[in-house]
PDB file of N, CA and C in Angstrom:
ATOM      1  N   UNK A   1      -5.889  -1.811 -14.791  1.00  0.00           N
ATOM      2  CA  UNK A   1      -6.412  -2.465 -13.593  1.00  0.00           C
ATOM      3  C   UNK A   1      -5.293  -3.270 -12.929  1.00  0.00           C
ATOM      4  N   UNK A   2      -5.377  -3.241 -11.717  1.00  0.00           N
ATOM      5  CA  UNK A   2      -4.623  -4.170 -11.072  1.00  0.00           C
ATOM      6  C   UNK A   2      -4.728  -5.583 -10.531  1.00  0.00           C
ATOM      7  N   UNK A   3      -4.256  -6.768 -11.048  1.00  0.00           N
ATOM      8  CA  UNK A   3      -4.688  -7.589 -11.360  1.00  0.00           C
ATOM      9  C   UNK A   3      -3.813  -9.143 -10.712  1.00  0.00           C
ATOM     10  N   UNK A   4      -2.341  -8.164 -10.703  1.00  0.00           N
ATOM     11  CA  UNK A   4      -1.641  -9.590  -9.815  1.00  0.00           C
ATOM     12  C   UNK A   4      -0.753  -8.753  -9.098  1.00  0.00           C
ATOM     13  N   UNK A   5      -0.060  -9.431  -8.153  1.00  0.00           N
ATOM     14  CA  UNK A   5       0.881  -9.141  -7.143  1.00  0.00           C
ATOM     15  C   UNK A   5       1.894  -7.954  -7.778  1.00  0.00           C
ATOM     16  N   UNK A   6       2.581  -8.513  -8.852  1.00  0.00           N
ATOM     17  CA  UNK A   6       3.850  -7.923  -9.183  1.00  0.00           C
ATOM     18  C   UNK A   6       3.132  -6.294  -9.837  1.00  0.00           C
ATOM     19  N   UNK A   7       2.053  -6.367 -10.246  1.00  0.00           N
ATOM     20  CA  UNK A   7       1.417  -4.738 -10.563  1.00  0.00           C
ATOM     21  C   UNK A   7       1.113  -4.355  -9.770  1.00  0.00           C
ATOM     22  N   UNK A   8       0.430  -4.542  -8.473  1.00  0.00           N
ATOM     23  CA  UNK A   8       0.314  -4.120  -7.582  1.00  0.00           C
ATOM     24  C   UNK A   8       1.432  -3.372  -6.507  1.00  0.00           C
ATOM     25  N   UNK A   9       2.236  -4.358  -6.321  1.00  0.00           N
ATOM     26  CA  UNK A   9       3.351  -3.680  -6.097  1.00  0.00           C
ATOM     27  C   UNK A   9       4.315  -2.713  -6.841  1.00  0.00           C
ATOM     28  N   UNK A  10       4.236  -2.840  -7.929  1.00  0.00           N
ATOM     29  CA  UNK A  10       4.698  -1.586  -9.123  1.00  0.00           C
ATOM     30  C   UNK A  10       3.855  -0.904  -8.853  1.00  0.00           C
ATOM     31  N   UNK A  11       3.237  -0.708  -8.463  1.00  0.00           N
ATOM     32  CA  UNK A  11       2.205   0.645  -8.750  1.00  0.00           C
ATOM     33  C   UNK A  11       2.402   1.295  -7.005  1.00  0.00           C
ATOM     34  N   UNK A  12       2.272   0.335  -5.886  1.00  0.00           N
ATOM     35  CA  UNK A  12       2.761   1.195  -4.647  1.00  0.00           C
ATOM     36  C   UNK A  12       4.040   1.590  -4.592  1.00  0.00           C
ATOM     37  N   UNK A  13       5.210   0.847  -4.969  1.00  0.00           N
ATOM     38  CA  UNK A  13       5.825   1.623  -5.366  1.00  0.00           C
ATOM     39  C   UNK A  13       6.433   3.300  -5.601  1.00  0.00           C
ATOM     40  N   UNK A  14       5.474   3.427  -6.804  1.00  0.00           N
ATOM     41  CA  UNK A  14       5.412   4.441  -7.055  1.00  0.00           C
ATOM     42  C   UNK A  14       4.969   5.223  -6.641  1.00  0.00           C
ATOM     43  N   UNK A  15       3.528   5.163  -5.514  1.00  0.00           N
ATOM     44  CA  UNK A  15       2.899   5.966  -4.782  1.00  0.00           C
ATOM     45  C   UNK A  15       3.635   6.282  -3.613  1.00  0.00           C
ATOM     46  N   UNK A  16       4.465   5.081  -2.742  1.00  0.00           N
ATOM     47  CA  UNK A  16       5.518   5.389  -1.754  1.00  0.00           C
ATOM     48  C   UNK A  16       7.049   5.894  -2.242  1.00  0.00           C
ATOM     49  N   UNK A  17       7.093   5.751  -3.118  1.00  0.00           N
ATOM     50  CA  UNK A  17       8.562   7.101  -3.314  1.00  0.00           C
ATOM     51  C   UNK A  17       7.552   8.319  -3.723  1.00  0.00           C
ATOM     52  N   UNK A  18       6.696   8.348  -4.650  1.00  0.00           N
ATOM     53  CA  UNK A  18       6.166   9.971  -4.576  1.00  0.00           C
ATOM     54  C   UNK A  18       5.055  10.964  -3.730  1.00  0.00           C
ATOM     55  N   UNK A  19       4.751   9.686  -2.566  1.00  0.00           N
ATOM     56  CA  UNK A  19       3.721  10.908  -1.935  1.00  0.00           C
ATOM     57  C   UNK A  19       4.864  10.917  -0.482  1.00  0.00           C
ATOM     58  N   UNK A  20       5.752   9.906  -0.093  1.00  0.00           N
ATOM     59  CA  UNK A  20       6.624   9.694   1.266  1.00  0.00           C
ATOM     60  C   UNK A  20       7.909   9.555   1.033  1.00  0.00           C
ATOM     61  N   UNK A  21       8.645  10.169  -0.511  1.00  0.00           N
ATOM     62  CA  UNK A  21       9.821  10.527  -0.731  1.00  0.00           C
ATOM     63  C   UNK A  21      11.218   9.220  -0.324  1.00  0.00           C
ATOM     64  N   UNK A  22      10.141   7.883  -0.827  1.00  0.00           N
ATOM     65  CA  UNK A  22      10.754   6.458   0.068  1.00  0.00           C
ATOM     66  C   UNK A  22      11.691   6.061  -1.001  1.00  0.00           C
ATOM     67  N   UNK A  23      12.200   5.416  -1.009  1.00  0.00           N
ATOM     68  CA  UNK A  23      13.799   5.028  -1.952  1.00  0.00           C
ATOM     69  C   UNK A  23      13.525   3.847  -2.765  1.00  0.00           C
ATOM     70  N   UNK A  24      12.871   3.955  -4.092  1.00  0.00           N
ATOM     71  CA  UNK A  24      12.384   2.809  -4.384  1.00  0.00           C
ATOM     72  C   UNK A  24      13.197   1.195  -4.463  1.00  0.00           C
ATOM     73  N   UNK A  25      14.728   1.555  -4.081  1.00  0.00           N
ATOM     74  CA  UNK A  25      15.266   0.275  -3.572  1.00  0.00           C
ATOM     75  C   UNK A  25      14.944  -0.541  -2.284  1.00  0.00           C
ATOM     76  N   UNK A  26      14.303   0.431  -1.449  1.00  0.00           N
ATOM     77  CA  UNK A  26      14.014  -0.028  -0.269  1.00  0.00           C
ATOM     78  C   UNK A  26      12.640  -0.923   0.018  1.00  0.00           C
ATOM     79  N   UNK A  27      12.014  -0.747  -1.302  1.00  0.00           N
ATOM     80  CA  UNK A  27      10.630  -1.164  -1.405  1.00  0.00           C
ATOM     81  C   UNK A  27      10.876  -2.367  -2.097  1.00  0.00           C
ATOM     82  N   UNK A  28       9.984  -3.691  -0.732  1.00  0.00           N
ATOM     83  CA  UNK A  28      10.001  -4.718  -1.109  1.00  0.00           C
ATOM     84  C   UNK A  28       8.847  -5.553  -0.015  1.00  0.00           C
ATOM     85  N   UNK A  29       8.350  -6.424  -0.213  1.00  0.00           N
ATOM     86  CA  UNK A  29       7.488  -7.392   0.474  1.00  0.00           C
ATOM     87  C   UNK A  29       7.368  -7.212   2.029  1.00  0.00           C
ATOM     88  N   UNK A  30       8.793  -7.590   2.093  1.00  0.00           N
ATOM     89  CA  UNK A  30       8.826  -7.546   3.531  1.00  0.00           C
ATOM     90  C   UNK A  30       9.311  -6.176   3.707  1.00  0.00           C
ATOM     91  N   UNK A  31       9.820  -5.510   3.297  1.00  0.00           N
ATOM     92  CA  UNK A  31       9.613  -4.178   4.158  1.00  0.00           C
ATOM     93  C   UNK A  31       8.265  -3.488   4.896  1.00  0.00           C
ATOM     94  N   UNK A  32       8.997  -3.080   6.265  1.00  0.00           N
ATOM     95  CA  UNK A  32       8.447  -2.821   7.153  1.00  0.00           C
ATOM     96  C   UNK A  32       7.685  -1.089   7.042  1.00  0.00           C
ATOM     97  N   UNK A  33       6.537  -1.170   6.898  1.00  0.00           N
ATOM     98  CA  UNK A  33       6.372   0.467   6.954  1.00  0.00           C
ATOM     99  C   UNK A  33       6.620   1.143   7.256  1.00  0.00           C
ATOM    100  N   UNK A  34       6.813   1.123   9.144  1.00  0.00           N
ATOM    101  CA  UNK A  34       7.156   1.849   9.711  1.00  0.00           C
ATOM    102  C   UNK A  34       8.563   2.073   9.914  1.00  0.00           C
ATOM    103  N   UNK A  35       8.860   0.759  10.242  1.00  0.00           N
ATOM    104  CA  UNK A  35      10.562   0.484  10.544  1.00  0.00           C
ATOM    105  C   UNK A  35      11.450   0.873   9.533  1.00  0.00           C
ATOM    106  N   UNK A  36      11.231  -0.010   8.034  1.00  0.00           N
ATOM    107  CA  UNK A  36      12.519   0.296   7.309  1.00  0.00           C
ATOM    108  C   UNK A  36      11.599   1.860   6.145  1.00  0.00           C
ATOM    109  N   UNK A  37      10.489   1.906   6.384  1.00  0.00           N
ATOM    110  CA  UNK A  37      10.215   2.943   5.275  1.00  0.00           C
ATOM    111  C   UNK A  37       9.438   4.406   5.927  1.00  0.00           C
ATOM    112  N   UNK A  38       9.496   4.571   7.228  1.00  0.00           N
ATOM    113  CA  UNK A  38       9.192   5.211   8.431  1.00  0.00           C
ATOM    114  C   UNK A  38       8.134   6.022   7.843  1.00  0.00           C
ATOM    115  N   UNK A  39       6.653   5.875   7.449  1.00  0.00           N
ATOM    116  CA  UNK A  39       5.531   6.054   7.254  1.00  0.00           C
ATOM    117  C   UNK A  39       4.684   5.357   8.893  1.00  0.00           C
ATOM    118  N   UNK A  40       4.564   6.969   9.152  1.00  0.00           N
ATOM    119  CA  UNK A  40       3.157   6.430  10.516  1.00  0.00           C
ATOM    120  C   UNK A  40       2.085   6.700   9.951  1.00  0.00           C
ATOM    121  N   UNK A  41       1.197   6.499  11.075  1.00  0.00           N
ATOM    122  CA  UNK A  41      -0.307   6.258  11.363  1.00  0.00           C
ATOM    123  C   UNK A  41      -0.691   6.981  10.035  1.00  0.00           C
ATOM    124  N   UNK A  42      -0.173   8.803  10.095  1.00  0.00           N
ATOM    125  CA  UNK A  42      -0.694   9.462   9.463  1.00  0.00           C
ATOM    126  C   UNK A  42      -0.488   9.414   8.294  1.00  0.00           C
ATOM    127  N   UNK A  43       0.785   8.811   7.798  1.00  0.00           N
ATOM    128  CA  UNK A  43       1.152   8.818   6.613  1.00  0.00           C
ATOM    129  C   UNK A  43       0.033   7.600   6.056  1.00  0.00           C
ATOM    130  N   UNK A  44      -0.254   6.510   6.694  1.00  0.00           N
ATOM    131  CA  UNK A  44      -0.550   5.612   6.133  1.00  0.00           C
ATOM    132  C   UNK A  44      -2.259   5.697   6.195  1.00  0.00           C
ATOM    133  N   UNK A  45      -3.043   6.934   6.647  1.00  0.00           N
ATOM    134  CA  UNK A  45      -4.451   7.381   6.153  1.00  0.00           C
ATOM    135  C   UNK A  45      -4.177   7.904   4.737  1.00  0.00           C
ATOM    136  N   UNK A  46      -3.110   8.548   4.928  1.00  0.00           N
ATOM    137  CA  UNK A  46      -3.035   9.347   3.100  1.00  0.00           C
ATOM    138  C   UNK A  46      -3.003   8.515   2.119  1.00  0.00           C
ATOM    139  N   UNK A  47      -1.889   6.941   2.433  1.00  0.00           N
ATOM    140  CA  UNK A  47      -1.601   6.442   1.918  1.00  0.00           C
ATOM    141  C   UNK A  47      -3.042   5.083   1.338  1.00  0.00           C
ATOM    142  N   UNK A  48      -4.017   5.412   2.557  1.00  0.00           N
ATOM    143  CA  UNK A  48      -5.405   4.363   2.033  1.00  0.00           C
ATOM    144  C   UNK A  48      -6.405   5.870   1.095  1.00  0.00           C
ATOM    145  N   UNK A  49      -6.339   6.477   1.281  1.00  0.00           N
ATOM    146  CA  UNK A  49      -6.874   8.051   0.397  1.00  0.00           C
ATOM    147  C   UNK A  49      -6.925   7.505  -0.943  1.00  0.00           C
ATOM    148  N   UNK A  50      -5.293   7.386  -1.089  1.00  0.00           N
ATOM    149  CA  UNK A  50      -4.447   7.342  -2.479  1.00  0.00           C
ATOM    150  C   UNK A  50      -4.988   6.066  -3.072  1.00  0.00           C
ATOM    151  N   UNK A  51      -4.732   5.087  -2.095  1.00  0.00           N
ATOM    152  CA  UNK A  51      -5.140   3.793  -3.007  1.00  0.00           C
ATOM    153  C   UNK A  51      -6.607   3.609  -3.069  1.00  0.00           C
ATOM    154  N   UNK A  52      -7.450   4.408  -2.566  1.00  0.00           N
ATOM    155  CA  UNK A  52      -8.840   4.597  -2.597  1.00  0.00           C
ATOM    156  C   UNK A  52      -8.896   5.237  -4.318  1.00  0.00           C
ATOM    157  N   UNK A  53      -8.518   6.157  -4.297  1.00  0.00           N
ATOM    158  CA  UNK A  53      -8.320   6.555  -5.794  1.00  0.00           C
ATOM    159  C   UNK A  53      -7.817   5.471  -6.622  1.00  0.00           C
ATOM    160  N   UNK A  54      -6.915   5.053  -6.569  1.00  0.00           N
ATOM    161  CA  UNK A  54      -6.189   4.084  -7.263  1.00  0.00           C
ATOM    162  C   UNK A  54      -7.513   2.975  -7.651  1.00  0.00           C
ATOM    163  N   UNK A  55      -7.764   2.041  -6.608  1.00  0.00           N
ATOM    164  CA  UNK A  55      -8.600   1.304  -6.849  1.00  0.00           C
ATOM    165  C   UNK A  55     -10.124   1.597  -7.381  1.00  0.00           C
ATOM    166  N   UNK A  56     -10.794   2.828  -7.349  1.00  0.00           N
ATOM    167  CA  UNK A  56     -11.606   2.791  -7.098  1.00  0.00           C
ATOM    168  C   UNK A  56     -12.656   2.418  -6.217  1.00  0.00           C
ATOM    169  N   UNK A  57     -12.470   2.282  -5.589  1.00  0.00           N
ATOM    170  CA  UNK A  57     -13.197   1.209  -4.103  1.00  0.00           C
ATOM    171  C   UNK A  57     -12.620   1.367  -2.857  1.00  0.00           C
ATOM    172  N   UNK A  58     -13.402   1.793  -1.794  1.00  0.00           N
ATOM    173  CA  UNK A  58     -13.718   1.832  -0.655  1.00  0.00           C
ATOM    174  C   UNK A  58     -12.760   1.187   0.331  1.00  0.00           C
ATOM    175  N   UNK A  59     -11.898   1.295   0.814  1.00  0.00           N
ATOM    176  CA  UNK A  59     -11.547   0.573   1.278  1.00  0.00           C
ATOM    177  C   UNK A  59     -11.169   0.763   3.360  1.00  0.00           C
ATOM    178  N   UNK A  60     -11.722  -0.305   3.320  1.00  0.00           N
ATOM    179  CA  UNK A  60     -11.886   0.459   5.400  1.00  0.00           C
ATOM    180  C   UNK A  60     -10.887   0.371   6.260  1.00  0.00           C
ATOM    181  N   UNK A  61     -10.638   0.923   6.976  1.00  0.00           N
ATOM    182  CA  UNK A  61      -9.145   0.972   8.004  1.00  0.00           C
ATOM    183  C   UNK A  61      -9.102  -0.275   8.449  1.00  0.00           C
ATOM    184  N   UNK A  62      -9.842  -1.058   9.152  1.00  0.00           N
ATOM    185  CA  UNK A  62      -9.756  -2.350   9.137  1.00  0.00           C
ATOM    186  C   UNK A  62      -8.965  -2.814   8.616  1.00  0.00           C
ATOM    187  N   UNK A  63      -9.363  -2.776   7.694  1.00  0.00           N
ATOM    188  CA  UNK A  63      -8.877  -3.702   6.885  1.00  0.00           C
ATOM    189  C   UNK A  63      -7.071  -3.395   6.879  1.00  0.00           C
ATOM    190  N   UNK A  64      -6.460  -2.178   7.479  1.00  0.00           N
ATOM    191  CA  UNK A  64      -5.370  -1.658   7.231  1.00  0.00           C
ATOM    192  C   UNK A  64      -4.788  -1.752   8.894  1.00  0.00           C
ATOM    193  N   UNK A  65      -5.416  -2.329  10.280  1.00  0.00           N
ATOM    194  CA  UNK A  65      -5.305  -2.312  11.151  1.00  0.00           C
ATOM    195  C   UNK A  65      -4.234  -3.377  11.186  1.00  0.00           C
ATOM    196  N   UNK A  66      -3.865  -4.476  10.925  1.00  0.00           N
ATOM    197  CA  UNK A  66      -3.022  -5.354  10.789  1.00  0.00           C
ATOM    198  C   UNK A  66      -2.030  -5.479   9.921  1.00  0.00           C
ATOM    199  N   UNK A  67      -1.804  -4.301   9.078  1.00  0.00           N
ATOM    200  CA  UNK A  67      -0.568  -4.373   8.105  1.00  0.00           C
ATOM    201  C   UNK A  67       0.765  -3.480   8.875  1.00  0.00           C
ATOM    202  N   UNK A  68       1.582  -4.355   8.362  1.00  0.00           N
ATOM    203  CA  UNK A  68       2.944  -3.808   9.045  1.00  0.00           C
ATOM    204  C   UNK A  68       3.782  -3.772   7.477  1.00  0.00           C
ATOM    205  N   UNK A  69       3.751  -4.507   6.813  1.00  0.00           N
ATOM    206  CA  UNK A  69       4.669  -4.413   5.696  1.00  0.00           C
ATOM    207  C   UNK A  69       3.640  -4.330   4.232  1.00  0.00           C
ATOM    208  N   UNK A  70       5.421  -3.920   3.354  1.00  0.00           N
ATOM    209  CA  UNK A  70       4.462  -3.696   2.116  1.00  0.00           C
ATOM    210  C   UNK A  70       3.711  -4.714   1.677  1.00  0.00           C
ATOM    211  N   UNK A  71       4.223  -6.167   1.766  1.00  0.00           N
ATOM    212  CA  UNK A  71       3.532  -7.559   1.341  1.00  0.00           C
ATOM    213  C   UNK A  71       2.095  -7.219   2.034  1.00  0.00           C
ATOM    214  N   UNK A  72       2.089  -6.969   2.911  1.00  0.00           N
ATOM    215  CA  UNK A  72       0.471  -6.638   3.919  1.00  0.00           C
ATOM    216  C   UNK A  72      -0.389  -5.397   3.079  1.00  0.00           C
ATOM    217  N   UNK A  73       0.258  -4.648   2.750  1.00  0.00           N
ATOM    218  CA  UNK A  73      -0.546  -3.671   1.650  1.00  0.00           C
ATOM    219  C   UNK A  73      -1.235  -4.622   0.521  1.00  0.00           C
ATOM    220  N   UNK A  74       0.032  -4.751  -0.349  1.00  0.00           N
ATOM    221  CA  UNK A  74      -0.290  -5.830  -1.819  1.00  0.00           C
ATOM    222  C   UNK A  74      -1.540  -6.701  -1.359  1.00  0.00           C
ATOM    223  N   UNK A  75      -1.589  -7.649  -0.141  1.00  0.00           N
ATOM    224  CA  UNK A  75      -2.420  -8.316   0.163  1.00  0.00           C
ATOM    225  C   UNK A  75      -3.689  -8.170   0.151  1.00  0.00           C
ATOM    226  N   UNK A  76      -4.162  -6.674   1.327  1.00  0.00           N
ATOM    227  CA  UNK A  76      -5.156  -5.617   1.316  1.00  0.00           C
ATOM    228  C   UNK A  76      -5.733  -5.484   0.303  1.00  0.00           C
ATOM    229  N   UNK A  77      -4.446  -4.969  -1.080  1.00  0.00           N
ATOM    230  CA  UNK A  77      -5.443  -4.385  -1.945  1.00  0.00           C
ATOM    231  C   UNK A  77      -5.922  -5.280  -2.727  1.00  0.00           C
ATOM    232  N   UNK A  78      -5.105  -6.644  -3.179  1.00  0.00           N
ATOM    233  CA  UNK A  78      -5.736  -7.431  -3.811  1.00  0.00           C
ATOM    234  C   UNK A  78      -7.225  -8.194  -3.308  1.00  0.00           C
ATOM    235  N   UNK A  79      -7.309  -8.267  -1.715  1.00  0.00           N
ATOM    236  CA  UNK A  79      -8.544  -8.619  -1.337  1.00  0.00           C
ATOM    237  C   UNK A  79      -9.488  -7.651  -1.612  1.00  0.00           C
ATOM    238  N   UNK A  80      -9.218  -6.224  -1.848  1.00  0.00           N
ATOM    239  CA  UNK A  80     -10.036  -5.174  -1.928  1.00  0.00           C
ATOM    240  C   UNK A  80     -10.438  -5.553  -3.465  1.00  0.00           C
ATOM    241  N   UNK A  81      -9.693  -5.271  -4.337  1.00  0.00           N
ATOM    242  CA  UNK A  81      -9.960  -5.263  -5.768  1.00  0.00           C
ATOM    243  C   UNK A  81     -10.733  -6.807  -6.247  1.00  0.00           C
ATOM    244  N   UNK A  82     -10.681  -8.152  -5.123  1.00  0.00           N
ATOM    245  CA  UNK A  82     -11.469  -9.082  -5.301  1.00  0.00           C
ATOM    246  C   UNK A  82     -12.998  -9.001  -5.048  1.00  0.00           C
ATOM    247  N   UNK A  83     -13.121  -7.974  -4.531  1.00  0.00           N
ATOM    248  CA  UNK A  83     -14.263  -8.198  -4.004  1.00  0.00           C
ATOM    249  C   UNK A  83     -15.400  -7.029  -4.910  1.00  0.00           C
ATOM    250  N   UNK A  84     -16.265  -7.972  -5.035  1.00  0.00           N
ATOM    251  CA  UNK A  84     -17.506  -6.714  -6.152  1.00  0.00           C
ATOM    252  C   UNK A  84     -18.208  -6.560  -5.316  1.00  0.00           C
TER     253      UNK A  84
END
């Protein structure tokens, strides 16, 4: 389960170098999705798919309408995984 920041981000990570071929040095908080890790719109439906699996739980575009960086993901999912 994912449970604090630093697993959370280990674990996207891994989903952004293997589903968007991203450089896992480049992956960090403030990196920019689009800008420094050039994942669009479309990449980043696959990329709520994936963490839909991941988490188990639902999670709504909304909620993904205001993220620009990876710290904004981590954030997302931890509010996602807070909530029963």
């Amino acid at each position: 389960m994912l449970n604090n920041k630093d697993e959370i981000l280990s674990e996207l990570t891994g989903i952004l170098v293997e589903m968007f071929e991203v450089d896992a040095a480049d992956v960090s908080v403030d990196a920019h999705l689009s800008d420094d890790l050039d994942i669009d719109s479309i990449d980043a439906v696959d990329l709520i798919v994936r963490l839909k699996e991941l988490t188990g739980k639902k999670i709504a575009p909304e909620e993904f309408k205001s993220v620009r960086t990876v710290g904004h993901v981590v954030e997302a999912i931890q509010k996602v995984m807070a909530e029963q």
